[in-house]
Structure formats: C-alpha cells, structure tokens
C-alpha atoms as a PDB file:
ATOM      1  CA  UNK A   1     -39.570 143.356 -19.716  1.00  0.00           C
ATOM      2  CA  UNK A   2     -39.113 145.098 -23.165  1.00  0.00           C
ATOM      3  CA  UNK A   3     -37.518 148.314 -23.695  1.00  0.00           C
ATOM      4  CA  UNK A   4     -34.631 149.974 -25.131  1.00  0.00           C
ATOM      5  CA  UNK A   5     -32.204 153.010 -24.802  1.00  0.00           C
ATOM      6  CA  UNK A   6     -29.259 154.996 -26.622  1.00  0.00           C
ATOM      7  CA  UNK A   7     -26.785 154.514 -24.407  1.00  0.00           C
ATOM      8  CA  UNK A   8     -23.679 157.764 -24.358  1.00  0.00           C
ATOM      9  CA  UNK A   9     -20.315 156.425 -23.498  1.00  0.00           C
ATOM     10  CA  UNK A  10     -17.912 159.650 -22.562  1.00  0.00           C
ATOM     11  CA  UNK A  11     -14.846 159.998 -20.735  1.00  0.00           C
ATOM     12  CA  UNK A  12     -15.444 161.126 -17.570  1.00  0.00           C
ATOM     13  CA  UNK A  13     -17.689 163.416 -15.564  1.00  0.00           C
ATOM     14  CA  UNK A  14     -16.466 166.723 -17.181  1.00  0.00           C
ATOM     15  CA  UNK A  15     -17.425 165.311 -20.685  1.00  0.00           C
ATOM     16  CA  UNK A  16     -20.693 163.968 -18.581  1.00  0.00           C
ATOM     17  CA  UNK A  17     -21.382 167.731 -17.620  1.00  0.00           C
ATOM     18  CA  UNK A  18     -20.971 169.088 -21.036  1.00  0.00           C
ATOM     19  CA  UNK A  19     -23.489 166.020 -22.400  1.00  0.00           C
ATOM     20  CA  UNK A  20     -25.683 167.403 -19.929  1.00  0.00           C
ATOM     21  CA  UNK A  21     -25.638 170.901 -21.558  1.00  0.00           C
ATOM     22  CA  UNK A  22     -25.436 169.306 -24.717  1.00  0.00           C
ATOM     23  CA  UNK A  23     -28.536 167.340 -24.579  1.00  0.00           C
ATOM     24  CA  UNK A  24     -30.550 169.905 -22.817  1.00  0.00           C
ATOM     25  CA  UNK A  25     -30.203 172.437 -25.775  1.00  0.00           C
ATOM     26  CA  UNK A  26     -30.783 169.968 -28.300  1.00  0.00           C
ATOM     27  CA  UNK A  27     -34.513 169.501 -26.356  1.00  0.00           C
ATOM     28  CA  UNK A  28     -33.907 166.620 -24.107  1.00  0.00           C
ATOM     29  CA  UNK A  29     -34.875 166.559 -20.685  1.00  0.00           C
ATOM     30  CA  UNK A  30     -32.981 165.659 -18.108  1.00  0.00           C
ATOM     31  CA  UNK A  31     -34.873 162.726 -15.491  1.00  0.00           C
ATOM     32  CA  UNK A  32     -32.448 163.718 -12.638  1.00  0.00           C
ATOM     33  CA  UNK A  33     -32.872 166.077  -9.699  1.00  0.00           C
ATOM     34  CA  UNK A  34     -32.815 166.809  -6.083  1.00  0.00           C
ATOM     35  CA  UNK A  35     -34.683 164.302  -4.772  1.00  0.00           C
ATOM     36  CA  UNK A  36     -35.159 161.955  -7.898  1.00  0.00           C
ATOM     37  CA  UNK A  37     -34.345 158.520  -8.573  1.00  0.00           C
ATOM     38  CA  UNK A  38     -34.885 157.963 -12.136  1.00  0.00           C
ATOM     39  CA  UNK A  39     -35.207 154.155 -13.716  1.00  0.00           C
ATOM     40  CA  UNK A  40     -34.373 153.055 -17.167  1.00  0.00           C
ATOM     41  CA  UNK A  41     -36.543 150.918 -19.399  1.00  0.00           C
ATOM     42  CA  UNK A  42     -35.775 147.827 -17.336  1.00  0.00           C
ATOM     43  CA  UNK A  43     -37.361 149.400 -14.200  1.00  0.00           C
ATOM     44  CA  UNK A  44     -33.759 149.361 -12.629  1.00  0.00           C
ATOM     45  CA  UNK A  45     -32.542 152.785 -11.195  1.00  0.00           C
ATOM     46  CA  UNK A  46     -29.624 154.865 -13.029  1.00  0.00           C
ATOM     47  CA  UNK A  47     -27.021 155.343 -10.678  1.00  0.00           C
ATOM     48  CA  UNK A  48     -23.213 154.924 -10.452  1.00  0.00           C
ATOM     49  CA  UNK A  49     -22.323 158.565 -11.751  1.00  0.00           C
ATOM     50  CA  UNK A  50     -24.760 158.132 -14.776  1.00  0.00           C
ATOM     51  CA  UNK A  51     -27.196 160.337 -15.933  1.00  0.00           C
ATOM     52  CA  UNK A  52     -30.975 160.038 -17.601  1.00  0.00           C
ATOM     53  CA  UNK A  53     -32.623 161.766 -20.241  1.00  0.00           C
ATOM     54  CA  UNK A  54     -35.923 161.727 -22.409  1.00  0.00           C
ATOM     55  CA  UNK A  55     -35.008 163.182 -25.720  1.00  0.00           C
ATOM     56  CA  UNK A  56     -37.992 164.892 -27.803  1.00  0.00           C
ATOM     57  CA  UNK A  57     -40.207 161.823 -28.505  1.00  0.00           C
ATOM     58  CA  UNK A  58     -40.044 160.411 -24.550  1.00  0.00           C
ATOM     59  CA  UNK A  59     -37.148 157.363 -25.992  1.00  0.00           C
ATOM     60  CA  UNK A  60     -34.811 156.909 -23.008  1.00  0.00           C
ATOM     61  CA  UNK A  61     -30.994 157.967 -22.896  1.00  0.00           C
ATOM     62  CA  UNK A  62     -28.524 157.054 -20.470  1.00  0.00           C
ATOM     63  CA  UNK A  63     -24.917 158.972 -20.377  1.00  0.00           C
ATOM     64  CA  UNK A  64     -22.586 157.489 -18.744  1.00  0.00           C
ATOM     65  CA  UNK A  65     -18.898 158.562 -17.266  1.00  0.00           C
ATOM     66  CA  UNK A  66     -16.095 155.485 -18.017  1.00  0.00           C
ATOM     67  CA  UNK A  67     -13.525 156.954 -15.828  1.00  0.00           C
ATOM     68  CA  UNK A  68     -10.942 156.834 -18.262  1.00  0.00           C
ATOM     69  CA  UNK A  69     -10.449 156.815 -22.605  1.00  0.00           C
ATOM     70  CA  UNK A  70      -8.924 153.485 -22.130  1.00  0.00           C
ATOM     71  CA  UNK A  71     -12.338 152.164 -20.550  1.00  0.00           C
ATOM     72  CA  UNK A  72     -14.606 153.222 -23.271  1.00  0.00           C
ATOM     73  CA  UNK A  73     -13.788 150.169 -25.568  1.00  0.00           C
ATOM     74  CA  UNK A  74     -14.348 147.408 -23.012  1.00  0.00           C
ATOM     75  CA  UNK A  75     -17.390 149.339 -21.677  1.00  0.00           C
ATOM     76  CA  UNK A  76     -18.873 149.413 -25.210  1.00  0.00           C
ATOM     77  CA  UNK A  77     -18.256 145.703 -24.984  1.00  0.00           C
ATOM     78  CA  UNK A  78     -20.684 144.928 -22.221  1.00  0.00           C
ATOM     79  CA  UNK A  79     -23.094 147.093 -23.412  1.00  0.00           C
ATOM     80  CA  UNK A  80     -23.194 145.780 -26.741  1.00  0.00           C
ATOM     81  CA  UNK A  81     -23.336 141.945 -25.416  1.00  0.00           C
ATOM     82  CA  UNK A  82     -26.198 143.188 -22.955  1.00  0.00           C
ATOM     83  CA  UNK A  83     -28.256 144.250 -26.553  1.00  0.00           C
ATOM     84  CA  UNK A  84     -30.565 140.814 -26.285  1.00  0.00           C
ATOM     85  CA  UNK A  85     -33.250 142.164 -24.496  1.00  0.00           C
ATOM     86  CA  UNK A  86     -32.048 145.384 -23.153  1.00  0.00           C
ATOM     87  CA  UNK A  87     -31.982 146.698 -26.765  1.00  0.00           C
ATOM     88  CA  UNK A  88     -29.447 149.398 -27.303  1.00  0.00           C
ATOM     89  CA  UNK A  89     -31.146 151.576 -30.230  1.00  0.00           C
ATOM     90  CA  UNK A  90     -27.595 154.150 -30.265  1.00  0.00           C
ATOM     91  CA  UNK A  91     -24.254 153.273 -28.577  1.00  0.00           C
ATOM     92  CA  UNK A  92     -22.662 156.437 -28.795  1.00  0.00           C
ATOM     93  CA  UNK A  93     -18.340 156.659 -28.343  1.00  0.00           C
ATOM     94  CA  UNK A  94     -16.625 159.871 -27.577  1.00  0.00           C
ATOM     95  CA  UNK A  95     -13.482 160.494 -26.372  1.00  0.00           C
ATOM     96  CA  UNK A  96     -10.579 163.017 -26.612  1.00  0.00           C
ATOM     97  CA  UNK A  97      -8.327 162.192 -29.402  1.00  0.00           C
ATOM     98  CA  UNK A  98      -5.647 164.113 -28.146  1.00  0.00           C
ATOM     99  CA  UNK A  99      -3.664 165.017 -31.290  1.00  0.00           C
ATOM    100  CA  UNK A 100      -1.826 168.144 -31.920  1.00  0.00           C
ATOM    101  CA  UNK A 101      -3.584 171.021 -34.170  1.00  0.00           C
ATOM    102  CA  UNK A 102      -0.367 171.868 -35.508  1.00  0.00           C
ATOM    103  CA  UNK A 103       0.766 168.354 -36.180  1.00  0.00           C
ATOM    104  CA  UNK A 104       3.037 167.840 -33.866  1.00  0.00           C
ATOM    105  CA  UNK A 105       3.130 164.075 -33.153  1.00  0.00           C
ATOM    106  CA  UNK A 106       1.345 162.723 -30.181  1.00  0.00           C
ATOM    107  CA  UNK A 107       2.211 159.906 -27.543  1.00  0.00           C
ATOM    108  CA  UNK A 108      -1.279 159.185 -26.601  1.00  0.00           C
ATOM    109  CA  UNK A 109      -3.080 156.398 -27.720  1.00  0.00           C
ATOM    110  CA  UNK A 110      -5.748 156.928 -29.563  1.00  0.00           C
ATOM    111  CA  UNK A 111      -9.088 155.619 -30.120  1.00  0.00           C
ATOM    112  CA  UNK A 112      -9.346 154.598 -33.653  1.00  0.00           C
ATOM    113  CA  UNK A 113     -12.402 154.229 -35.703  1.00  0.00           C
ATOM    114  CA  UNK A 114     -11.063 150.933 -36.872  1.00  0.00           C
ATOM    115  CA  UNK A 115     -10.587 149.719 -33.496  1.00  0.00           C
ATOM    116  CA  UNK A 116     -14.416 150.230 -33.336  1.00  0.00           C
ATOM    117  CA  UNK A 117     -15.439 148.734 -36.055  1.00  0.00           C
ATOM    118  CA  UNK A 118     -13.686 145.747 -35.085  1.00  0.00           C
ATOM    119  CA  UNK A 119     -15.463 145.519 -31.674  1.00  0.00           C
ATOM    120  CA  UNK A 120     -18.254 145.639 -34.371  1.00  0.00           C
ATOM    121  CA  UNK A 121     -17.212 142.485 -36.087  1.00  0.00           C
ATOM    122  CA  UNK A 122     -16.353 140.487 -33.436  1.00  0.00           C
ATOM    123  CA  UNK A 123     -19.753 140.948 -31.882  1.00  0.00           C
ATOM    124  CA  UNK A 124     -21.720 140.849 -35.437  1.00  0.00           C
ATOM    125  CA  UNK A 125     -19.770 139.861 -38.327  1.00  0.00           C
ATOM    126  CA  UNK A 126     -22.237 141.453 -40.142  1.00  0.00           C
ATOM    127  CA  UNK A 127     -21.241 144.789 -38.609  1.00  0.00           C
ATOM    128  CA  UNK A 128     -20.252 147.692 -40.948  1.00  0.00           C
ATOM    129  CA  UNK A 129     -19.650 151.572 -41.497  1.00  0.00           C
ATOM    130  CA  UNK A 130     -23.278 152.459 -42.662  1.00  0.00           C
ATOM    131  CA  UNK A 131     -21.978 156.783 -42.882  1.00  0.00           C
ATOM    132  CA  UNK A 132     -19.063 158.595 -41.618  1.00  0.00           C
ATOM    133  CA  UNK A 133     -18.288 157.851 -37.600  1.00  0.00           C
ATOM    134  CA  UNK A 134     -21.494 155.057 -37.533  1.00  0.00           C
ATOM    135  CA  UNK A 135     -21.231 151.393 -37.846  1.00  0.00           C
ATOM    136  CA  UNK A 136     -24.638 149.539 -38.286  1.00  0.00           C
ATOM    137  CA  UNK A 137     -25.366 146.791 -36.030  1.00  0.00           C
ATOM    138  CA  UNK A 138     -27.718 143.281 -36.563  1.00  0.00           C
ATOM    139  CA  UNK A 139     -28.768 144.726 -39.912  1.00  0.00           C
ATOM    140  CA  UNK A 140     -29.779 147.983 -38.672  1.00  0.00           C
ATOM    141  CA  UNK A 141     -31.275 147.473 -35.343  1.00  0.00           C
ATOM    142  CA  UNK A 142     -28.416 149.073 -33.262  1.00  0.00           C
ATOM    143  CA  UNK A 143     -25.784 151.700 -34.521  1.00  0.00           C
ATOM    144  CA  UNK A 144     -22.656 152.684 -33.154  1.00  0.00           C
ATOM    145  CA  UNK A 145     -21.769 156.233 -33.175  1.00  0.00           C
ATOM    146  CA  UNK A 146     -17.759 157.173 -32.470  1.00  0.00           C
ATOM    147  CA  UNK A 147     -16.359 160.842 -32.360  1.00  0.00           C
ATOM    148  CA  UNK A 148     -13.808 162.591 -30.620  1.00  0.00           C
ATOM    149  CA  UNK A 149     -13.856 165.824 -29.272  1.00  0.00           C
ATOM    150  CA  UNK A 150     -12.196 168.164 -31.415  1.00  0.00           C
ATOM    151  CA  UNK A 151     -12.008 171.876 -32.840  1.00  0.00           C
ATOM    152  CA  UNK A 152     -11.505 172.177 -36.760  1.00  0.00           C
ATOM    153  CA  UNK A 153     -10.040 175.847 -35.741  1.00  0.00           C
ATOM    154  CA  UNK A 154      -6.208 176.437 -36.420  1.00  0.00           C
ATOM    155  CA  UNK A 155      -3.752 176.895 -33.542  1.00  0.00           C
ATOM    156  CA  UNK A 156      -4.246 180.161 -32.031  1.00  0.00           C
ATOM    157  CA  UNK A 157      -3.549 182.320 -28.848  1.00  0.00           C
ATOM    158  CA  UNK A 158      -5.971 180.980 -25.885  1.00  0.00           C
ATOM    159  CA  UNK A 159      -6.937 177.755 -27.446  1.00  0.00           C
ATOM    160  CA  UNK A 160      -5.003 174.650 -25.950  1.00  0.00           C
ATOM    161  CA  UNK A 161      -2.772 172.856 -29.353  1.00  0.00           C
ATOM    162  CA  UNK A 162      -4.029 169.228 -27.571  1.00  0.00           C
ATOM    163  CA  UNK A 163      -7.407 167.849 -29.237  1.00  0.00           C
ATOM    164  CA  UNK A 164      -9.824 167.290 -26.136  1.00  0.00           C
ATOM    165  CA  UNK A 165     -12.871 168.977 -24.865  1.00  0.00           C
ATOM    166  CA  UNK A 166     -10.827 171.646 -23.503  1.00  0.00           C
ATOM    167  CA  UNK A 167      -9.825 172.982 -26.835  1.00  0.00           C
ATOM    168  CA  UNK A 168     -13.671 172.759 -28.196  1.00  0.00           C
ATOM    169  CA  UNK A 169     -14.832 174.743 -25.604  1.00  0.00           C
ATOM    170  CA  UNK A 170     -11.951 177.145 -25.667  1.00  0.00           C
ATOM    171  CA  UNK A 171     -12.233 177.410 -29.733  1.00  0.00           C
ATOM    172  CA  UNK A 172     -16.165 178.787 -28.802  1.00  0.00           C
ATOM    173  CA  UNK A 173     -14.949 180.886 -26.444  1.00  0.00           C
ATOM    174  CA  UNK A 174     -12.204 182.715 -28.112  1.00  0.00           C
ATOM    175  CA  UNK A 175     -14.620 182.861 -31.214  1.00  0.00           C
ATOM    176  CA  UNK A 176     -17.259 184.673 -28.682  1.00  0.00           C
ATOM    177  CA  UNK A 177     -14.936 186.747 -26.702  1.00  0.00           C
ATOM    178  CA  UNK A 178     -12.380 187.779 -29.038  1.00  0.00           C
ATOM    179  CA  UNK A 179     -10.913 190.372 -26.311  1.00  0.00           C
ATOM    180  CA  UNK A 180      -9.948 187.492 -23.897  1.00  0.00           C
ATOM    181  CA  UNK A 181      -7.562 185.080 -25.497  1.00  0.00           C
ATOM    182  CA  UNK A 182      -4.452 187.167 -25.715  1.00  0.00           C
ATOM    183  CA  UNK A 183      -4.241 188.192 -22.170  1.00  0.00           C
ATOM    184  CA  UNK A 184      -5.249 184.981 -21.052  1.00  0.00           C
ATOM    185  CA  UNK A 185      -2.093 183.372 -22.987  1.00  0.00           C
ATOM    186  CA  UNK A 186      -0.280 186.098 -21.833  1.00  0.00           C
ATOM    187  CA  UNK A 187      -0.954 185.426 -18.344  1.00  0.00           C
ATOM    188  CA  UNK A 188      -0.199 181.651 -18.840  1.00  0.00           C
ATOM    189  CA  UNK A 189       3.466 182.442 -20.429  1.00  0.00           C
ATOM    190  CA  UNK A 190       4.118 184.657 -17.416  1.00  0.00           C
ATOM    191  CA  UNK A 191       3.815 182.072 -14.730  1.00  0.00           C
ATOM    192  CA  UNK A 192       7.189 181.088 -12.961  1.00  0.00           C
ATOM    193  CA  UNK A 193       8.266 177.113 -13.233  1.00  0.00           C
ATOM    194  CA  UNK A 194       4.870 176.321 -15.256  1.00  0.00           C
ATOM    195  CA  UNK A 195       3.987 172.414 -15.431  1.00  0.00           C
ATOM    196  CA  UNK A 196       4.165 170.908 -18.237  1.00  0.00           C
ATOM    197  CA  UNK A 197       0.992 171.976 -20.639  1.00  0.00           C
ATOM    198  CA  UNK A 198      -2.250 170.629 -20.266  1.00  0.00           C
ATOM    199  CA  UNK A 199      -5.090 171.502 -22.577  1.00  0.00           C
ATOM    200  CA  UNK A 200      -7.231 171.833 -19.083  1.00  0.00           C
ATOM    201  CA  UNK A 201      -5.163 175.467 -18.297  1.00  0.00           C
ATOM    202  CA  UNK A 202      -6.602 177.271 -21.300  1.00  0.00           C
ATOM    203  CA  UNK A 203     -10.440 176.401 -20.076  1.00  0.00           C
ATOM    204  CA  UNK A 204      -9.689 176.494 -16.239  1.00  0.00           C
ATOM    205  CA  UNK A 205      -7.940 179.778 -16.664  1.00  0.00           C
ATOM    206  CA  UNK A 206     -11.683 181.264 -18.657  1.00  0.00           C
ATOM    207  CA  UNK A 207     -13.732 179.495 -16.058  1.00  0.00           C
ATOM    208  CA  UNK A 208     -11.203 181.696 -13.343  1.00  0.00           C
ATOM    209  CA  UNK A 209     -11.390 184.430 -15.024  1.00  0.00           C
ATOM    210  CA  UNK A 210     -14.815 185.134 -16.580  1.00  0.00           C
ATOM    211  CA  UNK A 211     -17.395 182.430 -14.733  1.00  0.00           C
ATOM    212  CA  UNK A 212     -16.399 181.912 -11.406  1.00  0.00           C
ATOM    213  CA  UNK A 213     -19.599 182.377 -10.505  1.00  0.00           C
ATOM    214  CA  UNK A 214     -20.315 178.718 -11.508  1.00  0.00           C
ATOM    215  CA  UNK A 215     -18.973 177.571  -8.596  1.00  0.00           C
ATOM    216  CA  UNK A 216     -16.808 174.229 -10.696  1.00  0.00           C
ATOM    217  CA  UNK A 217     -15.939 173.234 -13.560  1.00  0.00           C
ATOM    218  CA  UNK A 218     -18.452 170.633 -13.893  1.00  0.00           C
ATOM    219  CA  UNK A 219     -20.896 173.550 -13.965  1.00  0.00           C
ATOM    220  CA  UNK A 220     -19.284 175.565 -16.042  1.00  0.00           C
ATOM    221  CA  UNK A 221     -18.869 172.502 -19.057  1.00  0.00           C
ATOM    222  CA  UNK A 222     -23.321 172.422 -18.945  1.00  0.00           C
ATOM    223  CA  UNK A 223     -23.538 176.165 -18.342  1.00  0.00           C
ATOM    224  CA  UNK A 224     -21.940 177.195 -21.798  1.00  0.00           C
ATOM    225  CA  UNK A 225     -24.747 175.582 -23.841  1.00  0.00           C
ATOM    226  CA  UNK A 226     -26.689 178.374 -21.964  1.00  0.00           C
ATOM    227  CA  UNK A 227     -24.964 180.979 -23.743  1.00  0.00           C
ATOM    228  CA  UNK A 228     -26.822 181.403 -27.051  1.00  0.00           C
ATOM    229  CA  UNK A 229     -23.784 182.738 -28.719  1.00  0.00           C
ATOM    230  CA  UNK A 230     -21.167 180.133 -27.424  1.00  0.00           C
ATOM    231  CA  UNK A 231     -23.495 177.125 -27.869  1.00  0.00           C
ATOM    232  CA  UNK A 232     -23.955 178.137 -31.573  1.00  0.00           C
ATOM    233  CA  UNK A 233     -20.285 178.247 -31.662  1.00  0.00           C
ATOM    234  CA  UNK A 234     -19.909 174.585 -30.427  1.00  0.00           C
ATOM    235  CA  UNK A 235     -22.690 173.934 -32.678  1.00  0.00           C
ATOM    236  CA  UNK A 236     -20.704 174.729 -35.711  1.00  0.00           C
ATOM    237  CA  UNK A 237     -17.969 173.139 -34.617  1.00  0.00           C
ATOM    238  CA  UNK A 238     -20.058 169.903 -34.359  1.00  0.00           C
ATOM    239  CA  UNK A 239     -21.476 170.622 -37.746  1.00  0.00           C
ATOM    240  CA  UNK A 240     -18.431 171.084 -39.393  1.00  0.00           C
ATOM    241  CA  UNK A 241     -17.106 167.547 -38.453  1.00  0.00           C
ATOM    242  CA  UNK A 242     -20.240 165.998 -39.588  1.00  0.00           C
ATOM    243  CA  UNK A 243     -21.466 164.831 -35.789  1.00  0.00           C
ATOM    244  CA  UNK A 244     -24.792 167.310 -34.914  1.00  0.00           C
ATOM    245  CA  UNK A 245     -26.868 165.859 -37.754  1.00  0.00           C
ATOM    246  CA  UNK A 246     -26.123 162.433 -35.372  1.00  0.00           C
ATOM    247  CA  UNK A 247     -26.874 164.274 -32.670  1.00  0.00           C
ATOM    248  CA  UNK A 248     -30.264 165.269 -34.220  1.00  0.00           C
ATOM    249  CA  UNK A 249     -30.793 161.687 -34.453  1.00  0.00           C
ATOM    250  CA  UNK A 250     -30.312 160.438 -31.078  1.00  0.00           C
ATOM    251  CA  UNK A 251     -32.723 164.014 -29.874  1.00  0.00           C
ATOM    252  CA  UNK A 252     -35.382 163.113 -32.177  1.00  0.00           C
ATOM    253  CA  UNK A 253     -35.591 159.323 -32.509  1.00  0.00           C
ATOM    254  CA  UNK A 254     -38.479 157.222 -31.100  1.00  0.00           C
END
C-alpha cells in the first residue's frame, strides 16, 4: 500500500498540545476524538500518544511526542529509514534550545542544525540545506524541517530568560496582557526558599492565574491559539524567525 505523510517530531506532550492548537489555526483538522480511532496512510491506527491531522488539501500529518529532546535525533532516524514505501513528504524537528536570552551560557545540550544535517548525510549523501532550517532529501522528495522553540523578544519581567516553549508562549502573553507580567514576577521573587528557576513557572504561574478554567496545562498550550490576539502574537514570533512560511507549507501541501 502507497501513501505518504509529514511526520512532526516534538518534545513531549505539552509541545504535542500546542501543535494541536497550532495546526488547528493554520486550517488543519484534527482526525482524533472521543470515540475515534484514526489510521494513517498505511491503514495502521495512530496511537502511542500521537496525534492525526488532515491539513487543507486532505495530505495526512502525524505529530508525535518523543518523550525527551535527546530522543528526537534517533527518532528522526527510524522515521527517515522507514521513507521506502511509507514516504515521509515533511519530517519536521522541534525542540527547546534552551539558551539564555541574555547570553548567559547554557549547560544543556543542544540540538544543532549541523547535527541534523548530518543525520541527513549519513542516510543520503546527497542530503543538503535547500533554505534556512530545511535540508532536502533524495533530490527533493522528502525535506527535513528543524526549529527550536524560541522568542526573538529581549529579557523582560514575566517572560522566563531559558529558550523553550514556555518563554514563546509567555513572550505572547506579556505582549497581550501588558498589565500581568510585573505582578506575576513580583509574586515569583516573593516566594520563600524558591527552587531553582525553571522557564515552566513563568507559564504555570499565567495558566494559575488567568486560565484556570482550562482545567491543565495541556489545555491551556492548544487553547491560546484560540485567542485571536495571542495566536497572532505567536504568529509573529514564528514569522520573525523565518518558520510560519514552513508552516504554510506543511498546511497547504498535497
């Protein structure tokens, strides 16, 4: 059986949620549901945490949750070896890069760009960077599409100095709301024995404080693109590093 699929690699369910969102404002539909049991191309069912879509012209996209940054590359790996028959049209890489805004040096390991491309190579010599964050696969057929989350916005009150979802979505809201940052860093500085930061206490501490009624977290990473003012603020952010003309792609290709 012949088919094919673009194929979104992410972190872990949070980033999974906020792909949801993501996908559903760019005019996907989602093949999920109470009830439903939704098969890929292959006629095999999506399970295991993943998640199905139809973008705009009916081609199929799976999303799925790695469990961990460090699990993306080998995950790619199988994929990519998989791509003879179960053709793999967009093998999209995202990840937290978790840098510092202000430069500060970071201890995490990072997924480099290079390290992708050389995945690439090993699987297709011919492999190579085609534009900015894609690699072109078997002259063309398949592309490989790695981004990290990030905001382009300077350190500020309310937005978490870590590069990671967290400070994306916390860069929209601050931009949107720009009454609740300050008290919500105030209220952060005035805890007693704090742990150490995390960039998850800035977007935890908006989800207590302004949309509890989402019931989790999970829900509250889909429910911003819902917002027509926030999701046009993660829209620019997206613009401005070059990845929602990519994401046009993968919403309108065939």
């Amino acid at each position: 059986m012949t088919g094919s699929e673009i194929y979104i690699l992410c972190e872990g369910y949070h980033d999974r949620a906020f792909w949801k969102g993501l996908l559903t404002y760019a005019g996907c539909a989602s093949l999920g549901g109470p009830g439903k049991k939704p098969s890929d191309p292959w006629g095999e069912t999506v399970h295991g945490g993943q998640y199905a879509f139809e973008n705009r012209n009916k081609a199929f996209l799976r999303v799925v949750p790695a469990g961990s940054k460090y699990q993306l590359i080998a995950l790619a790996e199988t994929r990519l070896r998989q791509r003879a028959p179960k053709t793999v049209t967009h093998l999209i890489i995202n990840h937290d890069s978790d840098s510092f805004a202000d430069g500060t040096p970071s201890t995490a390991r990072d997924i480099q760009f290079s390290h992708i491309l050389q995945l690439a190579k090993k699987l297709d010599p011919g492999a190579q960077k085609s534009v900015e964050h894609v690699i072109s696969v078997d002259n063309g057929t398949s592309k490989i599409i790695a981004f990290p989350w990030c905001s382009t916005d300077p350190p500020a009150p309310g937005v978490p100095n870590q590069q990671t979802l967290e400070r994306l979505i916390c860069s929209a809201l601050a931009a949107v709301h720009k009454d609740r940052p300050a008290p919500l860093e105030a209220w952060l500085k005035s805890r007693p024995s704090p742990p150490p930061p995390n960039p998850k206490e800035h977007a935890f501490s908006y989800l207590a404080g302004w949309f509890a009624d989402k019931g989790s977290y999970e829900a509250f990473c889909e429910a911003l693109w819902n917002d027509p003012q926030v999701a046009a603020e993660l829209r620019g952010q997206l613009e401005r590093q070059g990845v929602w003309t990519l994401i046009e792609e993968i919403a309108e290709i065939r």
